[in-house]
C-alpha atoms as a PDB file:
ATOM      1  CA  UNK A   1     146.628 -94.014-130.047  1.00  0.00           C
ATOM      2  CA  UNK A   2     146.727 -97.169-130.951  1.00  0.00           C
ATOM      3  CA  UNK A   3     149.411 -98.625-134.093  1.00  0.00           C
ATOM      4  CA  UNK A   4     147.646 -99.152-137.061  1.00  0.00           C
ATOM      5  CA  UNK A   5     148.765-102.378-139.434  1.00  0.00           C
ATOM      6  CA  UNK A   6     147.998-102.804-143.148  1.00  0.00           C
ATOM      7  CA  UNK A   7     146.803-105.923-144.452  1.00  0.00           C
ATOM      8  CA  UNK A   8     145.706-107.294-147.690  1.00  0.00           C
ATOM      9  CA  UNK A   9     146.116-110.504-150.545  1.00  0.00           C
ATOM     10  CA  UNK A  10     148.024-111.797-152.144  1.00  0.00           C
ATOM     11  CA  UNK A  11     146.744-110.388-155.885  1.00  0.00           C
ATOM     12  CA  UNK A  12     148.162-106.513-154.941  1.00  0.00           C
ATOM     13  CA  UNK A  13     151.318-108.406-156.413  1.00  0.00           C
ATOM     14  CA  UNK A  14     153.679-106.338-153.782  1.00  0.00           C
ATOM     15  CA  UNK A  15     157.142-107.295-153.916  1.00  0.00           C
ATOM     16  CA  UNK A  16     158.426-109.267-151.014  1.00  0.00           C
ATOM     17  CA  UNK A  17     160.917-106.898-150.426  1.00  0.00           C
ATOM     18  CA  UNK A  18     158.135-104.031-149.650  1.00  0.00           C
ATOM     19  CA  UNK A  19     155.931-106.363-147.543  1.00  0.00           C
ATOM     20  CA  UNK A  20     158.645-106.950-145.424  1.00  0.00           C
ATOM     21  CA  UNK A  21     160.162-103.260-145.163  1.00  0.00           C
ATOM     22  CA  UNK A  22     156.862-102.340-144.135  1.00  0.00           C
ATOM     23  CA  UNK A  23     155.485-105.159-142.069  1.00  0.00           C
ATOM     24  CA  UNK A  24     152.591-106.071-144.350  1.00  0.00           C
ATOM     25  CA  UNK A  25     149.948-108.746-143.708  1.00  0.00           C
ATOM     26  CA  UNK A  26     149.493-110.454-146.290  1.00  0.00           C
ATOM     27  CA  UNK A  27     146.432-113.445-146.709  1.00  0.00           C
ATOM     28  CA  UNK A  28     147.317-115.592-149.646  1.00  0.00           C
ATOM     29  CA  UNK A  29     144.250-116.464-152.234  1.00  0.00           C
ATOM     30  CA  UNK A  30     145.147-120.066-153.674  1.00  0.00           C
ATOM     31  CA  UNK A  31     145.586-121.572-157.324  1.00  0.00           C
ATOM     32  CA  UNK A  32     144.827-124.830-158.255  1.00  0.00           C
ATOM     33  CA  UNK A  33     145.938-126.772-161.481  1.00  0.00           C
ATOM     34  CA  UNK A  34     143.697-129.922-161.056  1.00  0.00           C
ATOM     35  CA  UNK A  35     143.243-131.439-157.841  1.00  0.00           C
ATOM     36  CA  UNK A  36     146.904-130.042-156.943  1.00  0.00           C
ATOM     37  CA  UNK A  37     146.507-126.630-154.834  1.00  0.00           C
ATOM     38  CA  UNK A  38     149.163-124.404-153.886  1.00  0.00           C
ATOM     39  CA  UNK A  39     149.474-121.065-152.164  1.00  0.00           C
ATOM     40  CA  UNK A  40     150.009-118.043-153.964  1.00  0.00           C
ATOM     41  CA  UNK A  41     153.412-116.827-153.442  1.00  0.00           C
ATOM     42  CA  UNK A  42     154.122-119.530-150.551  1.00  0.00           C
ATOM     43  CA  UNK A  43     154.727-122.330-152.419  1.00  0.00           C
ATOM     44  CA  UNK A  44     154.337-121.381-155.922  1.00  0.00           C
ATOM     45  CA  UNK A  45     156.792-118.403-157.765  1.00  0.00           C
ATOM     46  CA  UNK A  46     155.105-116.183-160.143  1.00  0.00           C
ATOM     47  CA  UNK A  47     157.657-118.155-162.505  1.00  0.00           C
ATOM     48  CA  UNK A  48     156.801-121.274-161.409  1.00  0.00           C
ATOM     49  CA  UNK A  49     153.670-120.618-162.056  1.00  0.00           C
ATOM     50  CA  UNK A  50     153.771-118.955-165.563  1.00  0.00           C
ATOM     51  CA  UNK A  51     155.960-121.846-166.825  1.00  0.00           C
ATOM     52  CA  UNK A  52     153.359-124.376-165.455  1.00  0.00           C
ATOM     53  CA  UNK A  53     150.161-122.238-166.972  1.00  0.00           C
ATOM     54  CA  UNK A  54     151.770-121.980-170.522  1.00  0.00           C
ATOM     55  CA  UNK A  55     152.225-125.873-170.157  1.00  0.00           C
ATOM     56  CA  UNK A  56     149.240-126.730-169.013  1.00  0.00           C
ATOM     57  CA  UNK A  57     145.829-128.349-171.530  1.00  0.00           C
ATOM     58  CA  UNK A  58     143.736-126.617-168.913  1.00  0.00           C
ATOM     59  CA  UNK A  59     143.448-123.806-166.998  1.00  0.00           C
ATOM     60  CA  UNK A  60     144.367-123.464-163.457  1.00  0.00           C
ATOM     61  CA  UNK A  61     141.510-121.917-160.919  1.00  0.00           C
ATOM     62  CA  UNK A  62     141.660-119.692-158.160  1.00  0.00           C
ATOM     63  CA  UNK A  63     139.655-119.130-154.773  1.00  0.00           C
ATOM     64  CA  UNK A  64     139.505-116.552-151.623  1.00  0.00           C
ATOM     65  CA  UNK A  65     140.821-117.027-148.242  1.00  0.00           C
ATOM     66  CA  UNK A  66     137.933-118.508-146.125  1.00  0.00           C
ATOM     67  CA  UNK A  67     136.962-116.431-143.200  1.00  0.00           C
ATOM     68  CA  UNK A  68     138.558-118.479-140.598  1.00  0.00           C
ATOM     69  CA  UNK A  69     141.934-117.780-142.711  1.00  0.00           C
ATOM     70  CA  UNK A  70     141.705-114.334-142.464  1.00  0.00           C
ATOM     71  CA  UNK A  71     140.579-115.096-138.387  1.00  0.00           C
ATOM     72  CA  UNK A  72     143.859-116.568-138.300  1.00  0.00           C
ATOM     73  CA  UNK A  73     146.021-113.490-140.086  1.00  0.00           C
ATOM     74  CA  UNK A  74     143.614-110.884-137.710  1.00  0.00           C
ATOM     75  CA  UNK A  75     144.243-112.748-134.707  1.00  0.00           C
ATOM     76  CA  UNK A  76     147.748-111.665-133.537  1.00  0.00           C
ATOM     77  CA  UNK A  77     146.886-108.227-134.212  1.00  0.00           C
ATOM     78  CA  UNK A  78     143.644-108.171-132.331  1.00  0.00           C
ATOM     79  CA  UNK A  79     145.940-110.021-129.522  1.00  0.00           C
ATOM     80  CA  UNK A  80     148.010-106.779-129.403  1.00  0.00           C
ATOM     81  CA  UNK A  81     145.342-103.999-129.340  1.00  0.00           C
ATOM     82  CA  UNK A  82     146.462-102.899-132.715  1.00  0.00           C
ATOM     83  CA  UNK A  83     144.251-101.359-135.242  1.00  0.00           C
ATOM     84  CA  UNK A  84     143.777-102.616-138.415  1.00  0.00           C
ATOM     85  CA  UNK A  85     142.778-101.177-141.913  1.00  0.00           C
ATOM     86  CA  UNK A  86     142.819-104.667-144.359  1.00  0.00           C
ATOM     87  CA  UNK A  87     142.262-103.405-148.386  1.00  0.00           C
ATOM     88  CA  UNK A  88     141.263-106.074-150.645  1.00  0.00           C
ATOM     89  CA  UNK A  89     140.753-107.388-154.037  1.00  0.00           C
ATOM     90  CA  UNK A  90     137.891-105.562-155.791  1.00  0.00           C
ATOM     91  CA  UNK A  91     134.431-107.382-154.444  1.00  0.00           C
ATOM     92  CA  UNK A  92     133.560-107.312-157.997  1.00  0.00           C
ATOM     93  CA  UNK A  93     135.942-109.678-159.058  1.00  0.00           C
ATOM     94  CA  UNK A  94     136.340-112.169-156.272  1.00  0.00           C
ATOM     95  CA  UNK A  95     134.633-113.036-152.620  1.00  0.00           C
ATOM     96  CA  UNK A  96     137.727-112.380-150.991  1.00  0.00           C
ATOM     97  CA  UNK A  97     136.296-109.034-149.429  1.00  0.00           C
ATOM     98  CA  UNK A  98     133.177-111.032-148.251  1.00  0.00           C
ATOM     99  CA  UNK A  99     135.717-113.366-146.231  1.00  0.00           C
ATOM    100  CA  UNK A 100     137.458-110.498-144.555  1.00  0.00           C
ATOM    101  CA  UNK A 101     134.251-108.890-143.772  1.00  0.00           C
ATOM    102  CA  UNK A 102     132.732-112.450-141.988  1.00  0.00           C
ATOM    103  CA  UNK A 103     136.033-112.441-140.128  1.00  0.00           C
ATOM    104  CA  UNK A 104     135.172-109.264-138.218  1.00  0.00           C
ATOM    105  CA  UNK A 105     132.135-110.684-137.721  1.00  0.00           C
ATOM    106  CA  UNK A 106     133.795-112.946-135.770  1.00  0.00           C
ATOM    107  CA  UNK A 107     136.054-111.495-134.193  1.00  0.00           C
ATOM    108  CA  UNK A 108     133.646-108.680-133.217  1.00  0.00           C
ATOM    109  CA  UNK A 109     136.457-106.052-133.043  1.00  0.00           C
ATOM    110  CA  UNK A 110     135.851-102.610-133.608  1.00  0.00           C
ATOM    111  CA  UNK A 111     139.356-101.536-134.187  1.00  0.00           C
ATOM    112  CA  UNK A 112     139.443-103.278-137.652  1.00  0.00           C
ATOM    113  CA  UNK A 113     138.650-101.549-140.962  1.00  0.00           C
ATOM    114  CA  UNK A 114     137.916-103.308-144.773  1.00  0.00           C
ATOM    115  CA  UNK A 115     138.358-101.428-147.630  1.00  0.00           C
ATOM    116  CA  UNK A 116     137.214-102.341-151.210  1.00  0.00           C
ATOM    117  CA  UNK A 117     140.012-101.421-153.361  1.00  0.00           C
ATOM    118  CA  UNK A 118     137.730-101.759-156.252  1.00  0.00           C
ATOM    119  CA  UNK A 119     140.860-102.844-158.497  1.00  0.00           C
ATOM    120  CA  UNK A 120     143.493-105.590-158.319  1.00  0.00           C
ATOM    121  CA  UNK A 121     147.075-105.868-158.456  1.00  0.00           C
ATOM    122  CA  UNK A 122     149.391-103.210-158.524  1.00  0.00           C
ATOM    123  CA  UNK A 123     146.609-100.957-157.972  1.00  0.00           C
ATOM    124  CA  UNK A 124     145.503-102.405-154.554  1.00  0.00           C
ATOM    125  CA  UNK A 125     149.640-102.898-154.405  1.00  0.00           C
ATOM    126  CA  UNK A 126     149.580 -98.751-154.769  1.00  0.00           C
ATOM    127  CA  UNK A 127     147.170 -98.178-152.062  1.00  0.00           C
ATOM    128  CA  UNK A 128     148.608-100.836-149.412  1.00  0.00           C
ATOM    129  CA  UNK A 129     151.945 -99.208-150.147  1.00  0.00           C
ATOM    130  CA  UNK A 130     150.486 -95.769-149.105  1.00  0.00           C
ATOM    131  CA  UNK A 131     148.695 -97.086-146.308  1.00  0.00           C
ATOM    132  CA  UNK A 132     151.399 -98.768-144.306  1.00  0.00           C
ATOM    133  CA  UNK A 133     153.818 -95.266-145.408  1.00  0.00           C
ATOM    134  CA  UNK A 134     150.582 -93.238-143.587  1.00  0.00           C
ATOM    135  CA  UNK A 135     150.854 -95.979-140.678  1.00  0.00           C
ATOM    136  CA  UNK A 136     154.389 -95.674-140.187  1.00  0.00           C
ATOM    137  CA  UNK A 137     154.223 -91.484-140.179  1.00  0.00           C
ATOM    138  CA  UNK A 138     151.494 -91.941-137.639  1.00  0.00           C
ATOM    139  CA  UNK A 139     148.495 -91.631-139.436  1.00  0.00           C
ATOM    140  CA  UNK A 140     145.226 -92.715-137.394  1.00  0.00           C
ATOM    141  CA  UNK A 141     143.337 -96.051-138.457  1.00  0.00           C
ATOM    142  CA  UNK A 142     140.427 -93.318-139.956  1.00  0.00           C
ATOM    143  CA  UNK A 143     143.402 -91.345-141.432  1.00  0.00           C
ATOM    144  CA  UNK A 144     144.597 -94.300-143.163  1.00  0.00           C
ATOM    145  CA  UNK A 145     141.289 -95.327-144.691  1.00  0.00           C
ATOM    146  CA  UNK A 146     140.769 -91.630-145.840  1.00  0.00           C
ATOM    147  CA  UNK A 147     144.171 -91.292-147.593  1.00  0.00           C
ATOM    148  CA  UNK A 148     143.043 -94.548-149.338  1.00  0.00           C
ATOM    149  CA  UNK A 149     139.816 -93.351-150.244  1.00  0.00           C
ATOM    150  CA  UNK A 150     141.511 -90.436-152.206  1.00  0.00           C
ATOM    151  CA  UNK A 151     144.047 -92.722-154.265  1.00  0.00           C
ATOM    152  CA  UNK A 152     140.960 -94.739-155.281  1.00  0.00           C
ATOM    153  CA  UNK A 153     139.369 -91.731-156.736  1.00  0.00           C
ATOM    154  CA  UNK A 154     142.337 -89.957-158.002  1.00  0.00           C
ATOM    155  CA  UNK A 155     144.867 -92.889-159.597  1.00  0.00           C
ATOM    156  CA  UNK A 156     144.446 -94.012-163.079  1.00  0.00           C
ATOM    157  CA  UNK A 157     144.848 -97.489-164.335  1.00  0.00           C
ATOM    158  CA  UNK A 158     145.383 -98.956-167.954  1.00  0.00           C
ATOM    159  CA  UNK A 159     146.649-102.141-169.009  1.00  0.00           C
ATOM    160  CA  UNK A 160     146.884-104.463-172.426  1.00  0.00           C
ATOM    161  CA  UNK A 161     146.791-107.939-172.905  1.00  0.00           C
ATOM    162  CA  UNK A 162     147.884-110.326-175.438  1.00  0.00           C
ATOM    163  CA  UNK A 163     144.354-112.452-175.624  1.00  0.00           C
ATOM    164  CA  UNK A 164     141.174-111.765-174.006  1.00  0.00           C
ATOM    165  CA  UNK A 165     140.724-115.743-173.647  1.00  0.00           C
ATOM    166  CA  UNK A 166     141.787-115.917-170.203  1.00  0.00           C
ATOM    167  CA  UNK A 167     139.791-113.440-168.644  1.00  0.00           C
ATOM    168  CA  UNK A 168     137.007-114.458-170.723  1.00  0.00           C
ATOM    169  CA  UNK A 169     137.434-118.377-169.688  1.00  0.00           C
ATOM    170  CA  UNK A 170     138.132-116.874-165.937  1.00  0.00           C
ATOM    171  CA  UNK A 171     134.678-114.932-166.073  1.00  0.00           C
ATOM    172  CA  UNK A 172     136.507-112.133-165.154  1.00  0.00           C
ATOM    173  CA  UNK A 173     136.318-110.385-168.376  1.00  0.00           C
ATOM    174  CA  UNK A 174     133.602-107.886-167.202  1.00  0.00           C
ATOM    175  CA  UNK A 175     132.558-105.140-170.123  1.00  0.00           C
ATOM    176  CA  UNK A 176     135.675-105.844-171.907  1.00  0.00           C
ATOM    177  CA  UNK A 177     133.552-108.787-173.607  1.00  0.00           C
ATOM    178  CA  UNK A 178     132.700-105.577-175.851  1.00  0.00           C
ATOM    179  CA  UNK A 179     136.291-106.833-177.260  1.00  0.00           C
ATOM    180  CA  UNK A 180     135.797-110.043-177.857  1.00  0.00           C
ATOM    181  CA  UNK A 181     136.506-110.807-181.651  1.00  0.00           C
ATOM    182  CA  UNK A 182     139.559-109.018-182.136  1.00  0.00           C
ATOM    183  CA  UNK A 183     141.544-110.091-184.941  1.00  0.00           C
ATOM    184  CA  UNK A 184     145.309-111.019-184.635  1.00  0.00           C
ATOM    185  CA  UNK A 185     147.993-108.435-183.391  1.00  0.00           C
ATOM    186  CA  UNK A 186     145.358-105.799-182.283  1.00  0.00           C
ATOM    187  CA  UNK A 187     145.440-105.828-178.701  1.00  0.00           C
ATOM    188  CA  UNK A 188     142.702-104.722-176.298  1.00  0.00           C
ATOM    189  CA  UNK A 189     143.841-101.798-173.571  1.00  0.00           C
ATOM    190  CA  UNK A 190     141.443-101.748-170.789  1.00  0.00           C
ATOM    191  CA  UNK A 191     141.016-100.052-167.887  1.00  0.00           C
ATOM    192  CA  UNK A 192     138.981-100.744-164.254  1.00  0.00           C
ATOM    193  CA  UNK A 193     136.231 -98.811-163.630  1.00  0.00           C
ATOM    194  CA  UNK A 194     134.490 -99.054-159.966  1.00  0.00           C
ATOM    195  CA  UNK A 195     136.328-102.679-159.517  1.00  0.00           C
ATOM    196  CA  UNK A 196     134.837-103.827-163.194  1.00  0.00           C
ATOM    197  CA  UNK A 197     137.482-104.179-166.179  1.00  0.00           C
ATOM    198  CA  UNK A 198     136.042-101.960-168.781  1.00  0.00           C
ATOM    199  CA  UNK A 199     137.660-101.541-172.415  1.00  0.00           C
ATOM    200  CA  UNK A 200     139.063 -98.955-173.533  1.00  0.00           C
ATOM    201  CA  UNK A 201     140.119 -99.204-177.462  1.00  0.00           C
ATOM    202  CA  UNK A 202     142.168-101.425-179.333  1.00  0.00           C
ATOM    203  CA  UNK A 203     145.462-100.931-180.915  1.00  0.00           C
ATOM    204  CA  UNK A 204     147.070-102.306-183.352  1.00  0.00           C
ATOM    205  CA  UNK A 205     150.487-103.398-182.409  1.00  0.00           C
ATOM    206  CA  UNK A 206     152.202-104.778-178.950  1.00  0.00           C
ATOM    207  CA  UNK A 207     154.612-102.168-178.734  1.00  0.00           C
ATOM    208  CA  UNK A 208     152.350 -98.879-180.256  1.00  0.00           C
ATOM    209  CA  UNK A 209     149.422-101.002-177.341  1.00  0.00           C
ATOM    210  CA  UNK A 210     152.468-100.505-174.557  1.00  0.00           C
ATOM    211  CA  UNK A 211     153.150 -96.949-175.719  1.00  0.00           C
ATOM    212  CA  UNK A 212     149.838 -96.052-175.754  1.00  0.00           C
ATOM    213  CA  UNK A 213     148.961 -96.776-172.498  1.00  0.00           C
ATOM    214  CA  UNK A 214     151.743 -94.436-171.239  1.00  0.00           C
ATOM    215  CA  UNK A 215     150.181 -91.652-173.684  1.00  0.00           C
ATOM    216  CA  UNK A 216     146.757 -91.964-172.115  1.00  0.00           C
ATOM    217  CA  UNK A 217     148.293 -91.273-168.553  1.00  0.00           C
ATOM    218  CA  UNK A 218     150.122 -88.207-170.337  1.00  0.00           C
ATOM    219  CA  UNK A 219     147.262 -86.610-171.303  1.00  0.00           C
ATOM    220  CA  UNK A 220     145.103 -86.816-168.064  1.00  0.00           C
ATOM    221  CA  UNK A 221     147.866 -85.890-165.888  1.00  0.00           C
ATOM    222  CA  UNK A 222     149.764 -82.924-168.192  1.00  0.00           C
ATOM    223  CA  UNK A 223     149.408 -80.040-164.966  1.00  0.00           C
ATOM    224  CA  UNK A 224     148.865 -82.269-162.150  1.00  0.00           C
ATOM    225  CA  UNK A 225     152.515 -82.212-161.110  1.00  0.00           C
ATOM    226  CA  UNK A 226     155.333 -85.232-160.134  1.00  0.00           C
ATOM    227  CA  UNK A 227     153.526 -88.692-159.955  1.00  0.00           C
ATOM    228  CA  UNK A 228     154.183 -91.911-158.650  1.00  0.00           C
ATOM    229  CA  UNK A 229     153.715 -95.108-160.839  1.00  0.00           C
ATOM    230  CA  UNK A 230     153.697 -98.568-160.584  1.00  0.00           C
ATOM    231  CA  UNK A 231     154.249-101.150-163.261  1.00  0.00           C
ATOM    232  CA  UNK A 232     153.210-104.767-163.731  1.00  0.00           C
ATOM    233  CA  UNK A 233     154.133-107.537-166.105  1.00  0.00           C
ATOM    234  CA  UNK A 234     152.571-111.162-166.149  1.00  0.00           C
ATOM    235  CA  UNK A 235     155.498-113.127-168.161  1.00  0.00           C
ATOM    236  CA  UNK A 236     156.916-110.274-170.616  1.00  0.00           C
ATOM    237  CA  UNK A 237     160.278-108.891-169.167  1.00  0.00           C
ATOM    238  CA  UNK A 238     161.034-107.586-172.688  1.00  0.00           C
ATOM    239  CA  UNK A 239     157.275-105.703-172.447  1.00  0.00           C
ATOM    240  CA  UNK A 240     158.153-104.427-168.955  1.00  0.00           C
ATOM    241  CA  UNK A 241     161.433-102.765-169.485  1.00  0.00           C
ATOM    242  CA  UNK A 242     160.189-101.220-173.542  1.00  0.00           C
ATOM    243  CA  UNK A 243     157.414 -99.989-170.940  1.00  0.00           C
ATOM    244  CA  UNK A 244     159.542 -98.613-168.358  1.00  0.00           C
ATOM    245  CA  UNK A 245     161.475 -97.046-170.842  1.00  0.00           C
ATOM    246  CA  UNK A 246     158.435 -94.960-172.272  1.00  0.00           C
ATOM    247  CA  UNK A 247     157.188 -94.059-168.585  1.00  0.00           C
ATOM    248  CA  UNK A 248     160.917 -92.657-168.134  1.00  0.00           C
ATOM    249  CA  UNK A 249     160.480 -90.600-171.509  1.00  0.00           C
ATOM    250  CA  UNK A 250     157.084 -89.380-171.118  1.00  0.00           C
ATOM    251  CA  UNK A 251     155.898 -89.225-167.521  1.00  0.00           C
ATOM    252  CA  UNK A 252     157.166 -86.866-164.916  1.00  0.00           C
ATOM    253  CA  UNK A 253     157.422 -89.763-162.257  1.00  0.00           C
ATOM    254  CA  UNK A 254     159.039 -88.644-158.670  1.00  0.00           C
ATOM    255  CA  UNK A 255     159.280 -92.604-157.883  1.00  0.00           C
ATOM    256  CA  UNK A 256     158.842 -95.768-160.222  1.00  0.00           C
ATOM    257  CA  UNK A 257     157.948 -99.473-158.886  1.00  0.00           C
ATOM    258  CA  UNK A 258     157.832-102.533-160.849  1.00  0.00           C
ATOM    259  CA  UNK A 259     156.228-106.159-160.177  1.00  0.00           C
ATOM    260  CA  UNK A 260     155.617-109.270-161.739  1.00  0.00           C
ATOM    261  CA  UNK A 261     152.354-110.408-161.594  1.00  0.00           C
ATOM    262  CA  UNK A 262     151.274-113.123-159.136  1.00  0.00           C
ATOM    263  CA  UNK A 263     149.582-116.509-160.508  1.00  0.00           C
ATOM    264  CA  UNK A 264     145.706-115.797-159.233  1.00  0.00           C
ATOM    265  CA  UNK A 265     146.164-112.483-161.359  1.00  0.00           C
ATOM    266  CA  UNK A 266     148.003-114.540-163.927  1.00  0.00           C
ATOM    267  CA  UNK A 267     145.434-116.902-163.813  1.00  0.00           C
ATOM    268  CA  UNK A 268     142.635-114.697-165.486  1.00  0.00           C
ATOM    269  CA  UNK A 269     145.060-112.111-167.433  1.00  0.00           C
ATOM    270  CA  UNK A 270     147.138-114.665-168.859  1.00  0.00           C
ATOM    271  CA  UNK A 271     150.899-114.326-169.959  1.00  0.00           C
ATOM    272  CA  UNK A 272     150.736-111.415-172.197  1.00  0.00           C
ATOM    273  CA  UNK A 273     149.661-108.818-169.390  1.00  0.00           C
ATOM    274  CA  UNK A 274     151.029-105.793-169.434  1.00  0.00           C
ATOM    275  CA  UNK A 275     149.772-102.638-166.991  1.00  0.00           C
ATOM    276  CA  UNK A 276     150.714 -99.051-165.138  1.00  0.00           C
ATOM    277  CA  UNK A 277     148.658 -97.280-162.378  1.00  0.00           C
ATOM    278  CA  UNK A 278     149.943 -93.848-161.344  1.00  0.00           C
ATOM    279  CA  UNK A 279     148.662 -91.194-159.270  1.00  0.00           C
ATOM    280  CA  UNK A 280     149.978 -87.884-157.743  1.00  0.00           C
ATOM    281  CA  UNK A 281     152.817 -88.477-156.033  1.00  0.00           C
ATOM    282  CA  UNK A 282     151.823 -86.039-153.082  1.00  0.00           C
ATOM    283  CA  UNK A 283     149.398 -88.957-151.902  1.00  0.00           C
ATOM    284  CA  UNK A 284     152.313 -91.711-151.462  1.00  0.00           C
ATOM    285  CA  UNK A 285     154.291 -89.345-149.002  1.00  0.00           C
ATOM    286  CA  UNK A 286     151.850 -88.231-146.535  1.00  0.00           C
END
């Protein structure tokens, strides 16, 4: 049976640390402040970049791998007989998908599986992490794609931001336009919904917004047993570790991960960004 390798982008926000223990692929999306591009996570920090977007009149844009990029990642793989399961950015928020799928075209190889994550960040970051842990046990290619298939349908994600400018002026704002409006210090928690950011309700409050968010993933997972959960911040340390506090107090998490969010994510959450994805921790140790 052939070895199965994991690959994704650059927006599951995966620390480097993790890609490397587990030999992930990872295609960069790119972010460009004016005519000046860089690569995310190559050649621009997730610091780097939030010090340059709070800084900068206007705001930076994003775009997807071209398919003869992702040729280019696929090609060594292919080259060894290796299978392949590549999990991507939500189609519904960026072509990047479409640009994996014309590189199989391409290539014409049957040994290479794309998955629509239909989320982003550390919720694609959750299901890459499991994938490559299935891949390492052993898992087959169809094994892999089935374990991911569950997460997808059994993980919960919420998240808050500090504005809804950013993913309004990103057009990535999806049904959480419903928000639009809100007055000052009520913050909108949303959630993502078949790859679409949906809102959820607004509080009024960072902190009560941050604690809520834990309280909703309480509730829909009181019997379900230990959990695994994975954190993500865009530029709030402070946020992140009042959050991880609350998760500690309130969830009955066998394993916690953190990340900072990357700049395409940055890009069109802004700053203020503040999220959690959990699932049943049975699914993350196959």
């Amino acid at each position: 049976m052939a070895k199965v390798r994991i690959v994704t982008d650059s927006t599951a926000d995966l620390p480097q640390e993790l890609v490397n223990k587990h030999n992930i692929t990872v295609v960069p999306l790119k972010v460009y402040f004016g005519v000046q591009c860089y690569i995310d996570g190559v050649d621009l920090s997730a610091p780097e970049f939030y010090s340059r977007l709070v800084a900068s009149k206007d705001l930076p844009t994003t775009s997807q791998p071209s398919p003869t990029e992702f040729v280019t990642y696929y090609r060594p793989l292919v080259d060894q007989g290796e299978d392949i399961v590549s999990i991507h950015i939500s189609a519904a928020l960026s072509g990047t998908l479409q640009s994996a799928q014309l590189a199989k075209t391409m290539l014409n190889y049957s040994g290479l599986e794309i998955v629509d994550s239909r989320a982003v960040s550390v919720v694609l970051g959750m299901l890459v992490l499991a994938a490559a842990r299935a891949a390492e046990a052993g898992r087959s290619r169809a094994e892999v794609v089935a374990l991911v298939q569950d997460i997808i349908a059994a993980h919960r994600v919420y998240f808050m931001v500090d504005t809804l400018e950013y993913l309004q002026r990103g057009g990535r704002i999806g049904k959480a336009k419903a928000f639009l409006g809100t007055i000052l210090n009520v913050k909108p928690v949303c959630t993502i919904i078949d790859g679409v950011i949906n809102p959820y309700e607004k509080v009024r409050g960072r902190n009560k917004a941050v604690s809520r968010l834990v309280q909703l993933l309480a509730e829909q997972y009181r019997d379900t047993g230990p959990l695994f959960c994975f954190m993500a911040h865009g530029n709030d340390p402070g946020g992140m570790q009042f959050l991880d506090g609350v998760v500690r107090e309130k969830l009955d998490c066998r394993e916690i991960l953190s990340s900072q969010m990357g700049s395409v994510v940055g890009t069109h959450a802004g700053p203020g960004i503040l999220g959690i994805v959990v699932c049943p921790y049975k699914y993350m140790h196959v």
